[in-house]
N, C-alpha and C. Protein backbone atom coordinates (compact mmCIF):
# COMPACT_ATOMS: atom_id res chain seq x y z
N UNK A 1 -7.02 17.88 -28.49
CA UNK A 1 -6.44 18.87 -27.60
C UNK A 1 -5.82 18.15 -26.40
N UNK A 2 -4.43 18.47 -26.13
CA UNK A 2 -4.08 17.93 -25.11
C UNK A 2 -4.24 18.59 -23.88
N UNK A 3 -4.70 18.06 -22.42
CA UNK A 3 -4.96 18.40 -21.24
C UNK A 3 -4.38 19.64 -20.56
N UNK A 4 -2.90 19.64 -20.78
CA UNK A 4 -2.08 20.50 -20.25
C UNK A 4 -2.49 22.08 -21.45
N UNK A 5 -2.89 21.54 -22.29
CA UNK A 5 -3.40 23.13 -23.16
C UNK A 5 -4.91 23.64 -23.12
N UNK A 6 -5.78 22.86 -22.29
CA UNK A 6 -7.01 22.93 -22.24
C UNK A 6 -7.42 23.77 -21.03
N UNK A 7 -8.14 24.81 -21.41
CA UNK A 7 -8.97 25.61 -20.06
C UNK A 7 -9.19 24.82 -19.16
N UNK A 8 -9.86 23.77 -19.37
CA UNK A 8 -10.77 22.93 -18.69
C UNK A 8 -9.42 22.12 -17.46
N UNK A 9 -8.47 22.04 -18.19
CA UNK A 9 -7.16 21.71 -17.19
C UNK A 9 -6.80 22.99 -16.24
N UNK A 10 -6.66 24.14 -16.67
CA UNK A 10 -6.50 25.07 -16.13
C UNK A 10 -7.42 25.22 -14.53
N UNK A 11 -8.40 25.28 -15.25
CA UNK A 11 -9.49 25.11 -14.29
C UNK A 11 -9.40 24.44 -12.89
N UNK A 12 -9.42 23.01 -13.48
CA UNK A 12 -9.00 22.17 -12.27
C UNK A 12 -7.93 21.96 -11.47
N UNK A 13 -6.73 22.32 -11.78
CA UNK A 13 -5.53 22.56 -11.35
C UNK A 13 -5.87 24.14 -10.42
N UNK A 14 -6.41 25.09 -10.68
CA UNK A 14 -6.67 26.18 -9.56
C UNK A 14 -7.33 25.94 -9.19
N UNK A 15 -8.43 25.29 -8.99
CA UNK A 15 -9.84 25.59 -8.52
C UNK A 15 -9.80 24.92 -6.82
N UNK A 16 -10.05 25.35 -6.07
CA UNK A 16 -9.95 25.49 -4.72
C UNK A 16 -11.46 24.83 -4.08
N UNK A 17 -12.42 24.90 -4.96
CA UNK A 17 -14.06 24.50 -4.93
C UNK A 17 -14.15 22.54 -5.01
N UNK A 18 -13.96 21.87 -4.20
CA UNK A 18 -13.92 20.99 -4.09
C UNK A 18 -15.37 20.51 -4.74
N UNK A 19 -16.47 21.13 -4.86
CA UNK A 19 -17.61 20.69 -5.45
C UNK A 19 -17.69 20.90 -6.66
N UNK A 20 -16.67 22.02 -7.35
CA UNK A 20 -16.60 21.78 -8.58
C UNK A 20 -15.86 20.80 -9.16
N UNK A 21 -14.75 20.44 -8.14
CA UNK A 21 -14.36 18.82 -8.80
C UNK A 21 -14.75 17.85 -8.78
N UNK A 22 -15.69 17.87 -7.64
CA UNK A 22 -16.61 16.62 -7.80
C UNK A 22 -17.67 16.66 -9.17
N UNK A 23 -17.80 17.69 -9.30
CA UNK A 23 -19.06 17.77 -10.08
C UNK A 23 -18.65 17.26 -11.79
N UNK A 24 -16.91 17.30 -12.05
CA UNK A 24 -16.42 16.27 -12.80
C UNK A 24 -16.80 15.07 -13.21
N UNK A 25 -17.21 14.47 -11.99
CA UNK A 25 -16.84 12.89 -11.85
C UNK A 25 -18.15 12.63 -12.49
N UNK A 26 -19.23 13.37 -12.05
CA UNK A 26 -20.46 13.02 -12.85
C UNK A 26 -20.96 13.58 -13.56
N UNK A 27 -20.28 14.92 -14.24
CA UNK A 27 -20.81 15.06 -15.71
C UNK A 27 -20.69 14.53 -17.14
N UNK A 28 -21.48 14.82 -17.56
CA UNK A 28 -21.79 14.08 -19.21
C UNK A 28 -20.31 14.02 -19.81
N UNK A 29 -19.69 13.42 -20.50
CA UNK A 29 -19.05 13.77 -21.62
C UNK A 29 -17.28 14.33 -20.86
N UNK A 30 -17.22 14.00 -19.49
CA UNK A 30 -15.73 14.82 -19.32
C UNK A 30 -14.73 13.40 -19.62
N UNK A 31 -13.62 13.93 -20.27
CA UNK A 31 -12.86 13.03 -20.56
C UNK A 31 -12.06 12.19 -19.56
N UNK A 32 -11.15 11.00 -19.71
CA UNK A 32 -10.75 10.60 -18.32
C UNK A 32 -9.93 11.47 -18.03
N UNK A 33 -9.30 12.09 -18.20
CA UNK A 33 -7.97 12.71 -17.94
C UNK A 33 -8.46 13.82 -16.56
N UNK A 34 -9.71 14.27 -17.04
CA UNK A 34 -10.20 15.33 -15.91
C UNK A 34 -10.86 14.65 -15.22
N UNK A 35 -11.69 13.88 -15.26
CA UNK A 35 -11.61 12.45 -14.23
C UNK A 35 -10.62 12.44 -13.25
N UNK A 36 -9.70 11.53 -13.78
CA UNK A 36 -8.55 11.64 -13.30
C UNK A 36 -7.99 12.73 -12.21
N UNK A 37 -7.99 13.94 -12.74
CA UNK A 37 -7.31 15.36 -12.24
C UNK A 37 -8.30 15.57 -11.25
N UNK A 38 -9.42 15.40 -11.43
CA UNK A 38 -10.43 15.61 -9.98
C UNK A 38 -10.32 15.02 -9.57
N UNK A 39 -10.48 13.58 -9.39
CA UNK A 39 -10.57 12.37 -8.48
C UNK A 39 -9.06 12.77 -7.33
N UNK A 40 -8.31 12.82 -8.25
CA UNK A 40 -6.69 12.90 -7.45
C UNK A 40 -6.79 13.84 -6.83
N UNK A 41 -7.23 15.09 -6.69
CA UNK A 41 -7.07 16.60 -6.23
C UNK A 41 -8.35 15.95 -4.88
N UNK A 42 -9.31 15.64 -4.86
CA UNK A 42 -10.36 15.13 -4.32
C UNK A 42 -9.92 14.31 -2.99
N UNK A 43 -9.52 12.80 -3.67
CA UNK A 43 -8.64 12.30 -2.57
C UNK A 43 -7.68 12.77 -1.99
N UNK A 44 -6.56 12.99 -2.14
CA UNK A 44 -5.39 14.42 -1.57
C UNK A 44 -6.16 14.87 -0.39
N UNK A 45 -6.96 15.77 -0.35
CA UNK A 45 -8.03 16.65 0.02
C UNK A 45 -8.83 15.90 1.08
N UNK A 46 -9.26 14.14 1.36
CA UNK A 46 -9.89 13.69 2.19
C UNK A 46 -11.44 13.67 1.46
N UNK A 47 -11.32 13.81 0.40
CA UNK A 47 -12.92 13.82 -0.11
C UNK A 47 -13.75 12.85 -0.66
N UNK A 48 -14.39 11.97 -0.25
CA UNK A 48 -14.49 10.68 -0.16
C UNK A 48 -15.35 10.13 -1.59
N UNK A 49 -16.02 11.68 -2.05
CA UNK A 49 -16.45 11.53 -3.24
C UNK A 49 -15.76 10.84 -4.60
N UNK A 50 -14.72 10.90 -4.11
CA UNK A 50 -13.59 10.55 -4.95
C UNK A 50 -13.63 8.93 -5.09
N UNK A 51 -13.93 8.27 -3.86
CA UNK A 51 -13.63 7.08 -3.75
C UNK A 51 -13.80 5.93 -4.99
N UNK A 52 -15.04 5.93 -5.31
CA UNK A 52 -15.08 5.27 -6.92
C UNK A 52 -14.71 4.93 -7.77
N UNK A 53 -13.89 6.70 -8.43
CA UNK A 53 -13.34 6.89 -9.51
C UNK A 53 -12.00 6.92 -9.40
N UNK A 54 -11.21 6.61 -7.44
CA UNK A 54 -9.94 6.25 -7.83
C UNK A 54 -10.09 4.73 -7.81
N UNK A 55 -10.88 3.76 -7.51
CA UNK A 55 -10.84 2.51 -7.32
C UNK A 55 -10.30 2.00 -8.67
N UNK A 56 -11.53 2.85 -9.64
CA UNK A 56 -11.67 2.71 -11.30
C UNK A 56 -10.12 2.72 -11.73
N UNK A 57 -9.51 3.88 -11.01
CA UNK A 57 -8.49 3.60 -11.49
C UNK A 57 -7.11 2.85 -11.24
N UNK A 58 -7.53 3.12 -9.92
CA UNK A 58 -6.87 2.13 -9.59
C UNK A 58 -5.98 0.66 -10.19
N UNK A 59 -7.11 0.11 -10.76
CA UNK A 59 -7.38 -1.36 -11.75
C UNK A 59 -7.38 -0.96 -12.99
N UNK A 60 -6.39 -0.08 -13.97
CA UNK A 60 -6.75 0.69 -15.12
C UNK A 60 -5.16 0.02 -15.20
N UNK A 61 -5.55 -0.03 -16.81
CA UNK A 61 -4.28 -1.12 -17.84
C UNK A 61 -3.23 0.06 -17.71
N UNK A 62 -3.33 1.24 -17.52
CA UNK A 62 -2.30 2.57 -17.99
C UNK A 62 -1.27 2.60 -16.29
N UNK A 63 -0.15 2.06 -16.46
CA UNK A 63 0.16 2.34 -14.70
C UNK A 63 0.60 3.40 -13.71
N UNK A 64 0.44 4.59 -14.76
CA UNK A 64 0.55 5.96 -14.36
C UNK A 64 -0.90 6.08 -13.61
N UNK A 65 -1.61 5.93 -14.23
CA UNK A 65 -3.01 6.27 -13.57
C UNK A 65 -3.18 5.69 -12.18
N UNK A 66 -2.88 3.87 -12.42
CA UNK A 66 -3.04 3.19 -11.25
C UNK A 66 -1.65 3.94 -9.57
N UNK A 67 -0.46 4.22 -10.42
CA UNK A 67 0.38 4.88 -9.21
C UNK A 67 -0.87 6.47 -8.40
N UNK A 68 -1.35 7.17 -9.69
CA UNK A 68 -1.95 8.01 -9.14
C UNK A 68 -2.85 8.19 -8.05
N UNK A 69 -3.74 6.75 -8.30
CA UNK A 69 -4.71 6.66 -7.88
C UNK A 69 -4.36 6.14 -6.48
N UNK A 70 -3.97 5.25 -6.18
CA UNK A 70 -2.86 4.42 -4.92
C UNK A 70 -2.81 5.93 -4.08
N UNK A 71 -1.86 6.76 -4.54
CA UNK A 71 -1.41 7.70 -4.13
C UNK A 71 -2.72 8.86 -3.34
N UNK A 72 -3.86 8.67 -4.05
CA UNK A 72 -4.93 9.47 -3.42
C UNK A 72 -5.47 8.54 -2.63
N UNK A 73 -6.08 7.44 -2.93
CA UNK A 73 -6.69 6.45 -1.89
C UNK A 73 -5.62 6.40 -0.75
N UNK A 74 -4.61 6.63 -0.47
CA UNK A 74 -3.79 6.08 0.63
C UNK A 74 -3.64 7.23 1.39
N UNK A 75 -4.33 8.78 1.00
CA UNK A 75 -4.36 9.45 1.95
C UNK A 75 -5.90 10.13 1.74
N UNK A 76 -7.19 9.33 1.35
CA UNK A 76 -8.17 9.47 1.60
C UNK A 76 -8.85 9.53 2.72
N UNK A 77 -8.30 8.09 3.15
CA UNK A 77 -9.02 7.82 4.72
C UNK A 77 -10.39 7.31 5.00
N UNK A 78 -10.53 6.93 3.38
CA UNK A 78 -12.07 5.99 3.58
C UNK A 78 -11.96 4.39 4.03
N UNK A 79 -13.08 4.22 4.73
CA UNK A 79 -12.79 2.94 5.38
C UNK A 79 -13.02 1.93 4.45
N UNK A 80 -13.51 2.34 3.26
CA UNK A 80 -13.35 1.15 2.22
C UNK A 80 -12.26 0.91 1.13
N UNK A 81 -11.50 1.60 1.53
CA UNK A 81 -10.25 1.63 0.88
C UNK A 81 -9.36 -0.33 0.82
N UNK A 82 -8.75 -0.33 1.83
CA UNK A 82 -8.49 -1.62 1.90
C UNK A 82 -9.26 -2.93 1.93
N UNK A 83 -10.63 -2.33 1.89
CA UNK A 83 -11.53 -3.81 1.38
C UNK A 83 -11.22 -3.71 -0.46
N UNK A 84 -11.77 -2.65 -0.82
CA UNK A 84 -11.32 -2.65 -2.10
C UNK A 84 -9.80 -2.74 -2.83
N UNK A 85 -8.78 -2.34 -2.62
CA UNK A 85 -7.81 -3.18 -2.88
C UNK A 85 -7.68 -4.10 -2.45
N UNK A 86 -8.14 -4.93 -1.67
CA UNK A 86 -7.82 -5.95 -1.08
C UNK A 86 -8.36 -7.22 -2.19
N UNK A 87 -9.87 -6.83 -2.78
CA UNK A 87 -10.91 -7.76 -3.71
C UNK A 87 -9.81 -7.54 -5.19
N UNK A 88 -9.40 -6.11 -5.38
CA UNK A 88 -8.67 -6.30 -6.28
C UNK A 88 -7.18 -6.81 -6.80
N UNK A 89 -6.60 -6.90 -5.50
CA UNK A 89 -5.11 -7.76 -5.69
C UNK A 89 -5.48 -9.15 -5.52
N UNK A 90 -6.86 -9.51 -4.67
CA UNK A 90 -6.88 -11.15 -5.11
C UNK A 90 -7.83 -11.69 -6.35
N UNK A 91 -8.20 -10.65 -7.40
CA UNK A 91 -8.85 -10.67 -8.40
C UNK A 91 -8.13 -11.47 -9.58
N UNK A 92 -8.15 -12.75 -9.81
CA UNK A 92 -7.19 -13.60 -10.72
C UNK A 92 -7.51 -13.24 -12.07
N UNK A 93 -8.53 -12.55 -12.24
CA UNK A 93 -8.79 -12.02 -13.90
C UNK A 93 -8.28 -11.05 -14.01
N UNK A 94 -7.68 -10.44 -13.09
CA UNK A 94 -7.36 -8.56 -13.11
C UNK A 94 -5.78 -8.71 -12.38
N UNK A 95 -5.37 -9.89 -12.32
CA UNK A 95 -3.77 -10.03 -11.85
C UNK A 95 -2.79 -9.24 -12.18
N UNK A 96 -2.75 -9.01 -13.71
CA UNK A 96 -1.75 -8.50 -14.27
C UNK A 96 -1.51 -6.76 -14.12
N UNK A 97 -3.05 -6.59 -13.18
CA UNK A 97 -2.92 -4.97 -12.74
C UNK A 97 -3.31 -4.77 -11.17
N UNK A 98 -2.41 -6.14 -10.79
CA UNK A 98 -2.32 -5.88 -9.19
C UNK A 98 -1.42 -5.41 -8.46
N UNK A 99 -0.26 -4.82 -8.95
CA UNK A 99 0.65 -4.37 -8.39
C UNK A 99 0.60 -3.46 -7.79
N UNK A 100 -0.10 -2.49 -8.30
CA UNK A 100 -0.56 -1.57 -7.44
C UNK A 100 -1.16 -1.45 -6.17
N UNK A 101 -2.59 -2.57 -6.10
CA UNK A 101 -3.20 -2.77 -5.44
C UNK A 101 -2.78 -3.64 -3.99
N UNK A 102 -1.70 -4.21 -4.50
CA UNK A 102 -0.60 -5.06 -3.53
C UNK A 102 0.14 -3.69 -2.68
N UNK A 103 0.91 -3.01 -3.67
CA UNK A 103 1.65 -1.87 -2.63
C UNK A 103 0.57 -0.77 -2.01
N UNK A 104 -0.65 -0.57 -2.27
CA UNK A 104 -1.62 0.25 -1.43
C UNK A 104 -1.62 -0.74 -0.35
N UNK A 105 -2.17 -1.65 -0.33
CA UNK A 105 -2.45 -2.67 1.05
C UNK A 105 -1.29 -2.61 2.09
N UNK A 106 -0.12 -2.93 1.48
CA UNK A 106 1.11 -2.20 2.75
C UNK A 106 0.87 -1.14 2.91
N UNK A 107 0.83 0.27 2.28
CA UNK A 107 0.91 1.44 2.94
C UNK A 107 -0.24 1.47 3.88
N UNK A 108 -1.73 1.11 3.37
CA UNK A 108 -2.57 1.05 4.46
C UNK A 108 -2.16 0.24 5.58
N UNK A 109 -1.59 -0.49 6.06
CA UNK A 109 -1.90 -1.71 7.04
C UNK A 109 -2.70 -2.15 7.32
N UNK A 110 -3.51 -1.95 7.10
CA UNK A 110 -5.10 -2.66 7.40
C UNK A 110 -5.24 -4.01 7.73
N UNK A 111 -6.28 -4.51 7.93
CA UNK A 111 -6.65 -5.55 8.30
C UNK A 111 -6.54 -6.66 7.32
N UNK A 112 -7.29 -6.58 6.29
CA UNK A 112 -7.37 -6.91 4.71
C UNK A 112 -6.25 -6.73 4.39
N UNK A 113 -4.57 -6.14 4.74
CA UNK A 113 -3.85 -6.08 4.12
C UNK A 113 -3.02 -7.75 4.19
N UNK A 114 -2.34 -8.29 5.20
CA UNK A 114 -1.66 -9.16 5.15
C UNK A 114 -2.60 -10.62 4.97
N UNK A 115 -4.09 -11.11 4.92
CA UNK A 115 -4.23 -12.01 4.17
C UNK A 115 -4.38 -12.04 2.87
N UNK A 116 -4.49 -10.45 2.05
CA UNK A 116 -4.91 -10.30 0.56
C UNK A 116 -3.40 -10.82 0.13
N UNK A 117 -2.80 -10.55 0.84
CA UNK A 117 -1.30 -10.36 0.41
C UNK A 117 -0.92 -11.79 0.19
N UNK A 118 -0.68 -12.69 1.51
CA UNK A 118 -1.07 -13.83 1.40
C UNK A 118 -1.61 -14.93 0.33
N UNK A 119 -3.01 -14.31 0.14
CA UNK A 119 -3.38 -15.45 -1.22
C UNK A 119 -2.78 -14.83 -2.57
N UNK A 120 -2.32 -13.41 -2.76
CA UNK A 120 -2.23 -13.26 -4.11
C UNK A 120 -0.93 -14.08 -4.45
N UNK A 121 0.18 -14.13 -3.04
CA UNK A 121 1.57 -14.40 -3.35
C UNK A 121 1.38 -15.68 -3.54
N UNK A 122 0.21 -16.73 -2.84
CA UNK A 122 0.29 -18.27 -2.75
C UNK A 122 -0.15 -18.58 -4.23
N UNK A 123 -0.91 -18.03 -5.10
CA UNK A 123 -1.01 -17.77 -5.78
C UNK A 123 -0.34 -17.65 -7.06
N UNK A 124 0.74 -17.19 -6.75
CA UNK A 124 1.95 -16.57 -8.25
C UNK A 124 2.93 -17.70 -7.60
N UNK A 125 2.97 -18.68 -6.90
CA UNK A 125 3.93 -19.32 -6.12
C UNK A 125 4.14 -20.68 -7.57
N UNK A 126 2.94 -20.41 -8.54
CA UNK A 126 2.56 -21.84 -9.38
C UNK A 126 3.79 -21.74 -10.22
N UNK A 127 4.22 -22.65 -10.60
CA UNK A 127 5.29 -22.99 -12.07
C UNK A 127 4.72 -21.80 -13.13
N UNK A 128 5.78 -21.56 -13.50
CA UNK A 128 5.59 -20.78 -14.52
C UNK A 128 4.57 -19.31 -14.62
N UNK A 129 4.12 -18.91 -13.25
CA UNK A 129 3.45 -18.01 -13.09
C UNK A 129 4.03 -16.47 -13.81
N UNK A 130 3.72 -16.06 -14.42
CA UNK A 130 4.04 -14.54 -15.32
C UNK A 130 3.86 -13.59 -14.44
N UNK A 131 3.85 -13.36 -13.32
CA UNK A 131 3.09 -12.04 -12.73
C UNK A 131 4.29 -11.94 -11.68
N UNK A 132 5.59 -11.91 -11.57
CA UNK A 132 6.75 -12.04 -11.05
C UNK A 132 6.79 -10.40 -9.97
N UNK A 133 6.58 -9.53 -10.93
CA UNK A 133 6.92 -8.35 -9.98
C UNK A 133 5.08 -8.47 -9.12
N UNK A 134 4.20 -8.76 -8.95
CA UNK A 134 3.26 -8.77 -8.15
C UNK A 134 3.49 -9.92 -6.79
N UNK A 135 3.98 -11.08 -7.60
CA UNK A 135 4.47 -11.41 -6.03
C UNK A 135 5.69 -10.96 -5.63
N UNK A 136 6.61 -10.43 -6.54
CA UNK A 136 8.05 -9.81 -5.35
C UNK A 136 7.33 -8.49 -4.64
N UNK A 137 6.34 -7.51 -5.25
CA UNK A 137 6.05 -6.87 -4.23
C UNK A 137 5.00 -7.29 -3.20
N UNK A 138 4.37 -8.53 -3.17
CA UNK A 138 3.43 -9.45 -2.23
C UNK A 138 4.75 -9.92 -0.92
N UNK A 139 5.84 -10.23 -1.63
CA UNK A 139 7.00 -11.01 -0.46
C UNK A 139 7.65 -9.56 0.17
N UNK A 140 7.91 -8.56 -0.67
CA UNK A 140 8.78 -7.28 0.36
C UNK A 140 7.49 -6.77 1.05
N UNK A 141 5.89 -6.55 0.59
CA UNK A 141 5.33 -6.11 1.49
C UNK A 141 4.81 -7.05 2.87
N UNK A 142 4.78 -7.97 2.57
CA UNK A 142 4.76 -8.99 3.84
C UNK A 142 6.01 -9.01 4.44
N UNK A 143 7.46 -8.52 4.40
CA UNK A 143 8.23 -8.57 5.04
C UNK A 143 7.90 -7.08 5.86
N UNK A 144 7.62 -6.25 5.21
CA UNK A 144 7.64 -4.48 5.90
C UNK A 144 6.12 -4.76 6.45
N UNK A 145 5.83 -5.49 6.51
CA UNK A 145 3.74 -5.61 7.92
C UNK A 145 4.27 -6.56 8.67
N UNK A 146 5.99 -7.33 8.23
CA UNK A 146 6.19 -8.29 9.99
C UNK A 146 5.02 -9.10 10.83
N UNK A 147 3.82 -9.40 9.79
CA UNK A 147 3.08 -10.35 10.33
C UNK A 147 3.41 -11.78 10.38
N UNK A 148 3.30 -12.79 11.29
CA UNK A 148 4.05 -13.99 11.79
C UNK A 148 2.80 -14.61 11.00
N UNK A 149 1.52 -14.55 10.15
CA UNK A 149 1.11 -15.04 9.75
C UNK A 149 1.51 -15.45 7.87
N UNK A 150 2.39 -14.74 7.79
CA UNK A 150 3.43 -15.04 6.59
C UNK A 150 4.42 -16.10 6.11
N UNK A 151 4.83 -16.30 7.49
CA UNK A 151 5.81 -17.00 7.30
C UNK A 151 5.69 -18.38 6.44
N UNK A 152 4.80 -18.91 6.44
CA UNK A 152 4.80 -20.02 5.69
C UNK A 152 4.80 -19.83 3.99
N UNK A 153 4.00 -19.06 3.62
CA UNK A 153 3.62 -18.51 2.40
C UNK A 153 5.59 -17.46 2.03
N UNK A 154 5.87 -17.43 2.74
CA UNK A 154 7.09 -16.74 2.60
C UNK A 154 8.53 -17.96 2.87
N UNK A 155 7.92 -19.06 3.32
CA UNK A 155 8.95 -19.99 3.56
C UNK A 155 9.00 -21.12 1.89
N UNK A 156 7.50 -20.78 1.52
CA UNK A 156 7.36 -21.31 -0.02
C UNK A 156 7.99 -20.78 -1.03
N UNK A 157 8.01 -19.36 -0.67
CA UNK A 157 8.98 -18.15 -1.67
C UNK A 157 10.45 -18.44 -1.95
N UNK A 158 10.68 -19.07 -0.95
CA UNK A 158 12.62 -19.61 -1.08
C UNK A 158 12.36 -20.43 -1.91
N UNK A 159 11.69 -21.35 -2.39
CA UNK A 159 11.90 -21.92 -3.82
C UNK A 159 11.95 -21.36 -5.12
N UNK A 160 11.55 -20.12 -5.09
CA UNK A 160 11.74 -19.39 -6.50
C UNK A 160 12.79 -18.54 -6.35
N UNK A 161 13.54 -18.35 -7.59
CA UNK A 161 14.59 -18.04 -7.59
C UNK A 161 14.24 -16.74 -7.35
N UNK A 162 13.53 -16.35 -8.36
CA UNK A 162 13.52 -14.51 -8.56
C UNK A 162 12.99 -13.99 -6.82
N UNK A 163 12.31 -14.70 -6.08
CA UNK A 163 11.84 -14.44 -4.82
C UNK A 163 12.70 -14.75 -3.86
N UNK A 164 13.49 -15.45 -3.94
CA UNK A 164 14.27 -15.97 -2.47
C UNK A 164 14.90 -15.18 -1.80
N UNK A 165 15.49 -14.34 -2.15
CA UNK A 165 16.36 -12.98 -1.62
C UNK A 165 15.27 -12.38 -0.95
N UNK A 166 14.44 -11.83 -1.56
CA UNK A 166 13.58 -10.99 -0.85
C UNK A 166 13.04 -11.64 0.08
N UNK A 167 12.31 -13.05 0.02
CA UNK A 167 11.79 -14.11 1.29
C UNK A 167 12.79 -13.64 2.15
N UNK A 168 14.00 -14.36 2.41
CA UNK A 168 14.93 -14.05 3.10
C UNK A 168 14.56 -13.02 3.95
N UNK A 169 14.52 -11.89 3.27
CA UNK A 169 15.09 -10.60 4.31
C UNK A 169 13.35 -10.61 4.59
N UNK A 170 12.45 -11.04 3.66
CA UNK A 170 10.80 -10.92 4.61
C UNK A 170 10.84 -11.53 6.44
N UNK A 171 11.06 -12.80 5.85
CA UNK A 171 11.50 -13.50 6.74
C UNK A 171 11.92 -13.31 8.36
N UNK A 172 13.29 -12.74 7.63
CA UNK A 172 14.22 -11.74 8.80
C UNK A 172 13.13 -10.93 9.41
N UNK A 173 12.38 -10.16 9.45
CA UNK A 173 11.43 -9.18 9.93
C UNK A 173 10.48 -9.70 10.76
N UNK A 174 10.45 -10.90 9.83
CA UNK A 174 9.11 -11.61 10.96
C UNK A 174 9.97 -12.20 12.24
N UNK A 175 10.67 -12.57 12.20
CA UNK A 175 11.37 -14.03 13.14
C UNK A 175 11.43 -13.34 14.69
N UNK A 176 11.82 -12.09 14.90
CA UNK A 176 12.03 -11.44 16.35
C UNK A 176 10.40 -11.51 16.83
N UNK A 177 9.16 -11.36 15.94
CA UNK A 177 8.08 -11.06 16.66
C UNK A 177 7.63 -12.61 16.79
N UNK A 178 8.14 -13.73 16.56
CA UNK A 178 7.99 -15.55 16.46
C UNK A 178 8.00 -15.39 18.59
């Protein structure tokens, strides 16, 4: 049965009872999808119960889920938000599903945002590194946080081709606050 034909979707899409969506997250047997649909409706909402099960998804191979999840954590407002993306964009076993976790850390600004940012990009800086769109969004979000603690890690970026443009204009952002 697909979600969009299921009561149980119905349900959660009206339901106004924030404790009945929590009460999702920890019952027996609910599939991810309503997972999912609570967790998101939850965070939206400021409901911190949520926090967990968007992290979960956060770091999830599917990148619909991970945009979703970004999207609730970034207007949650839990203070563990940017520690946890932060462990997960510098997570070298879980790289290939950091992109996400890279563009939450800019929208937060946080504290944790511009050194996570930092090692993931010094990081993808290696020969032959595969993870190309995680550091171009590591170099445009260190250009849009204008931290002067970039610049070096962004002055390394002009050696790669696919990055140099974007260094550039990172760059540009930082240099007035030098």
């Amino acid at each position: 049965m697909e979600a969009g034909s299921s009561p149980v979707y119905g349900r959660l899409v009206a339901t106004d009872d924030l404790d009945e969506l929590a009460a999702v997250l920890t019952e027996h047997g609910q599939p991810l999808w309503a997972r999912e649909l609570a967790a998101f409706r939850l965070g939206v909402a400021g409901d911190r119960r949520a926090f967990e099960t968007l992290v979960l998804l956060l770091n999830h191979r599917d990148p619909q889920r991970c945009v979703s999840a970004a999207h609730a954590l970034a207007r949650l407002g839990d203070p563990r938000t940017a520690r946890a993306a932060a462990a997960l964009a510098t997570n070298e076993l879980r790289v290939a599903y950091a992109l996400h976790p890279v563009r939450l850390l800019v929208a937060l600004r946080a504290p944790e945002s511009v050194p996570a940012l930092i090692t993931t990009l010094r990081r993808r800086l290696r020969p032959h590194d595969p993870y190309r769109k995680v550091a171009l969004a590591c170099v445009e979000g260190l250009g849009e946080l204008g931290d002067a603690r970039a610049g070096s890690v962004l002055n390394e970026a002009l050696a790669h081709p696919a990055l140099a443009e974007a260094a550039v204009h990172a760059l540009a952002r930082i240099a007035p606050q030098r």
